[in-house]
C-alpha atoms as a PDB file:
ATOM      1  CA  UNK A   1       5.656  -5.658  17.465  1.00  0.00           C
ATOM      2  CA  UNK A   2       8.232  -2.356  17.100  1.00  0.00           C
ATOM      3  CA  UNK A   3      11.391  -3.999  17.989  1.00  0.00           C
ATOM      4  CA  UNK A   4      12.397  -4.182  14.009  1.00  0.00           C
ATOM      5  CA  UNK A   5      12.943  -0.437  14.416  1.00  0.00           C
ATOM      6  CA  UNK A   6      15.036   1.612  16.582  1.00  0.00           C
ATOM      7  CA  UNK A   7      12.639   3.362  19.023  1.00  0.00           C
ATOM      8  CA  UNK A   8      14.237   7.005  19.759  1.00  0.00           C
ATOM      9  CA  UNK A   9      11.892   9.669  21.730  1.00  0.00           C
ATOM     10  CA  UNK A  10      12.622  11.773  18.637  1.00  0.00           C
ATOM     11  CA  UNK A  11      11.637   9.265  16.280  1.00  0.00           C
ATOM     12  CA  UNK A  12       8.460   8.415  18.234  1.00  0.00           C
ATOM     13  CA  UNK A  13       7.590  12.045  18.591  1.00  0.00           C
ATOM     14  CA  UNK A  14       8.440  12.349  14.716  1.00  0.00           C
ATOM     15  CA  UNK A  15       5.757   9.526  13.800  1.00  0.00           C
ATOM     16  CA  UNK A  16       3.090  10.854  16.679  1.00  0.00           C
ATOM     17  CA  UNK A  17       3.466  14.220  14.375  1.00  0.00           C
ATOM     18  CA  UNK A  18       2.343  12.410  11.365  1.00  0.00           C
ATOM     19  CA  UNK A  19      -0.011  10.714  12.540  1.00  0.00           C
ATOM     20  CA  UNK A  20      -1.507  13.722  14.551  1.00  0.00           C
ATOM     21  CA  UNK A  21      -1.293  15.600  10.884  1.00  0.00           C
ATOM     22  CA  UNK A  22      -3.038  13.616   9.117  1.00  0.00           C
ATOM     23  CA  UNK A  23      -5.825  13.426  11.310  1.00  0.00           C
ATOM     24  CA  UNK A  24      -5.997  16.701  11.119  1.00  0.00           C
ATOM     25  CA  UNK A  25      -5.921  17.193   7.501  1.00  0.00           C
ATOM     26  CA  UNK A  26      -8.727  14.569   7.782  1.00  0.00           C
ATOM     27  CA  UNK A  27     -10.908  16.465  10.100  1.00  0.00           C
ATOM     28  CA  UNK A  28      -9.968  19.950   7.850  1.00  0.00           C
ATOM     29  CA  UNK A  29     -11.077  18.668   4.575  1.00  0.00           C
ATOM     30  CA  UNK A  30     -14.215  17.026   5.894  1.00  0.00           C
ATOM     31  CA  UNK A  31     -15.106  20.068   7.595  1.00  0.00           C
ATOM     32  CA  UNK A  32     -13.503  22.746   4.628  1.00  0.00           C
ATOM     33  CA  UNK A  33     -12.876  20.941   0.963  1.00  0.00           C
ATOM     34  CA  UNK A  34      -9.837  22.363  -0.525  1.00  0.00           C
ATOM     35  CA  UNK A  35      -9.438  23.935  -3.864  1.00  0.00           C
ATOM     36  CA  UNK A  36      -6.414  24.044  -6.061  1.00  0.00           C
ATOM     37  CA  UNK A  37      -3.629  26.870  -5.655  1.00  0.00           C
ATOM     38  CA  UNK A  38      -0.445  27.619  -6.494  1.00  0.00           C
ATOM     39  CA  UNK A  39       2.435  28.698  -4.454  1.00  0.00           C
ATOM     40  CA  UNK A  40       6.191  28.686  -4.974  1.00  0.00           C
ATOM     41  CA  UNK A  41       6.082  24.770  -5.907  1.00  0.00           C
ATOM     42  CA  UNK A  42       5.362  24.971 -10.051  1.00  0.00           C
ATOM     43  CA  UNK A  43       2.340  23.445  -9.566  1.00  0.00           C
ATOM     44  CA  UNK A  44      -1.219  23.846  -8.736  1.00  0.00           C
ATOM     45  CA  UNK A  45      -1.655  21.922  -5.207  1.00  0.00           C
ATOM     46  CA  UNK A  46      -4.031  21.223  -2.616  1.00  0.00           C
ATOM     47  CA  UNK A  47      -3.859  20.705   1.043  1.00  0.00           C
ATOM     48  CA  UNK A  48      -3.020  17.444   1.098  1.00  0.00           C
ATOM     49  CA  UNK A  49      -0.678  17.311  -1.850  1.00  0.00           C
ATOM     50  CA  UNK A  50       1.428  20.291   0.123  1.00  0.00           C
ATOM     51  CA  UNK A  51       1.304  17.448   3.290  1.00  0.00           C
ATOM     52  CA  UNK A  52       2.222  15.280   1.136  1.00  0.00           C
ATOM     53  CA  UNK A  53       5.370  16.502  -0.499  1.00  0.00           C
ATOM     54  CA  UNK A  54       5.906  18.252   3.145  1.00  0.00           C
ATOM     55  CA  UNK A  55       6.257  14.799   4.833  1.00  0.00           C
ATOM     56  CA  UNK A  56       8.617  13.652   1.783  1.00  0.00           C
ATOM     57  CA  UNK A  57      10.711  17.085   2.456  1.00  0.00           C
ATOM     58  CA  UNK A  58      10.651  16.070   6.006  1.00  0.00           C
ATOM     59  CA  UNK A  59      11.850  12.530   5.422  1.00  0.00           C
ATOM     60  CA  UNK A  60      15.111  13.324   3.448  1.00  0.00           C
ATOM     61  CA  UNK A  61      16.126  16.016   5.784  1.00  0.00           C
ATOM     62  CA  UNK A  62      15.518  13.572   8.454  1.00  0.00           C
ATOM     63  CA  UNK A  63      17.936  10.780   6.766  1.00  0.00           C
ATOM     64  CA  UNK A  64      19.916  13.286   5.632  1.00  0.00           C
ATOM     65  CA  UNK A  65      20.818  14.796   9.273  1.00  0.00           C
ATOM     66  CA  UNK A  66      21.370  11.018  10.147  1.00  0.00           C
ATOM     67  CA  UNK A  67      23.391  10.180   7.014  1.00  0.00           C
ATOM     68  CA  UNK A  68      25.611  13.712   7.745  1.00  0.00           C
ATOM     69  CA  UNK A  69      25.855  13.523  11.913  1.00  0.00           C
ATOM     70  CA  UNK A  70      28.544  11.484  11.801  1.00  0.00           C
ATOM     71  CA  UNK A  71      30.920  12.834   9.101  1.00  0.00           C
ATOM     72  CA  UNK A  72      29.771  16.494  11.104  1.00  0.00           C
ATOM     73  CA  UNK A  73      31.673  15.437  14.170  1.00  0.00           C
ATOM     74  CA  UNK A  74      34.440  15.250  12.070  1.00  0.00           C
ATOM     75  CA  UNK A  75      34.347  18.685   9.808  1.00  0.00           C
ATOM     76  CA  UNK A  76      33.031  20.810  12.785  1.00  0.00           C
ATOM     77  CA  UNK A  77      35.084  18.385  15.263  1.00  0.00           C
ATOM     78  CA  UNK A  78      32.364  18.190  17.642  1.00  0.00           C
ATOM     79  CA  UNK A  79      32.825  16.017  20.854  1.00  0.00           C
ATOM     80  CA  UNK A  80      29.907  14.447  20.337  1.00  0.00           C
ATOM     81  CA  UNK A  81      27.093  13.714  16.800  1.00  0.00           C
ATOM     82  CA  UNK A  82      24.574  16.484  16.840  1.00  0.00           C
ATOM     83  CA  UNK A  83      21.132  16.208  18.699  1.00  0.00           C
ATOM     84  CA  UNK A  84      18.580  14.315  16.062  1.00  0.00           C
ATOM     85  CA  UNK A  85      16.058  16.900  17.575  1.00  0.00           C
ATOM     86  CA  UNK A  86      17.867  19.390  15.140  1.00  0.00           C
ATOM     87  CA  UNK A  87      16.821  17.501  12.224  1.00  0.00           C
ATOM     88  CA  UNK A  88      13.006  17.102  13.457  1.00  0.00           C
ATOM     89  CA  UNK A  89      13.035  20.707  14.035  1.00  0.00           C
ATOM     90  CA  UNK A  90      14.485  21.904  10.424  1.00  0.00           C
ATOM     91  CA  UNK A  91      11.897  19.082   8.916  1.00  0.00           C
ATOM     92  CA  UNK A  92       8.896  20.646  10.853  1.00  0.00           C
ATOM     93  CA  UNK A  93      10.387  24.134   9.864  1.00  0.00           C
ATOM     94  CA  UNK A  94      10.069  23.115   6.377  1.00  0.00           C
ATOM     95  CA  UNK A  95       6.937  21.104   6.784  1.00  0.00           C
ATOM     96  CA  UNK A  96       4.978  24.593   7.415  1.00  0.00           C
ATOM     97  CA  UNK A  97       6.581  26.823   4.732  1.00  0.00           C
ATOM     98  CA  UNK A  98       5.585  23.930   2.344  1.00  0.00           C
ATOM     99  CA  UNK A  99       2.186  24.066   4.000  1.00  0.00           C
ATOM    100  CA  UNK A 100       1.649  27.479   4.238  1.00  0.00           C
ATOM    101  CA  UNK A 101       3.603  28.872   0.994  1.00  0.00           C
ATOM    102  CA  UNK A 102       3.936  26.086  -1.194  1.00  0.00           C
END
């Protein structure tokens, strides 16, 4: 059923994270409805819209690492492409100021 993809630890763990989020978010807003705020995005967001954009944050910065890992080898002339655990852990990084600032 997965094979179309290229199953990584990372990339599992990266997926498990959403998922686990969103329940989460789920359970939250059932339990606390949000109200509109605004943060350092020029908007007025809730909850979920800050998970929302969070995950999209997350995403690029995700493809981006993998679109820049191998051209890094090069310009930092690394023996090896960088850890993709770097990228999940700049994309969670982000994930929470969104969350918690934006």
């Amino acid at each position: 059923m997965f094979e179309w993809m290229a199953w990584t630890t990372p990339v599992a763990v990266f997926f498990l994270c959403i998922a686990l989020m969103l329940f989460g978010m789920t359970v939250w807003e059932i339990r606390s409805p949000t109200s509109l705020r605004r943060g350092f995005l020029p908007m007025e967001t809730t909850r979920g819209d800050r998970l929302f954009i969070g995950l999209l944050a997350a995403a690029y910065v995700n493809l981006a690492f993998v679109g820049l890992s191998g051209k890094l080898v090069v310009w930092l002339a690394l023996e090896a492409e960088p850890s993709i655990w770097i990228s999940f852990v700049l994309s969670m990084i982000l994930l929470v100021v969104i969350m918690r600032r934006g």
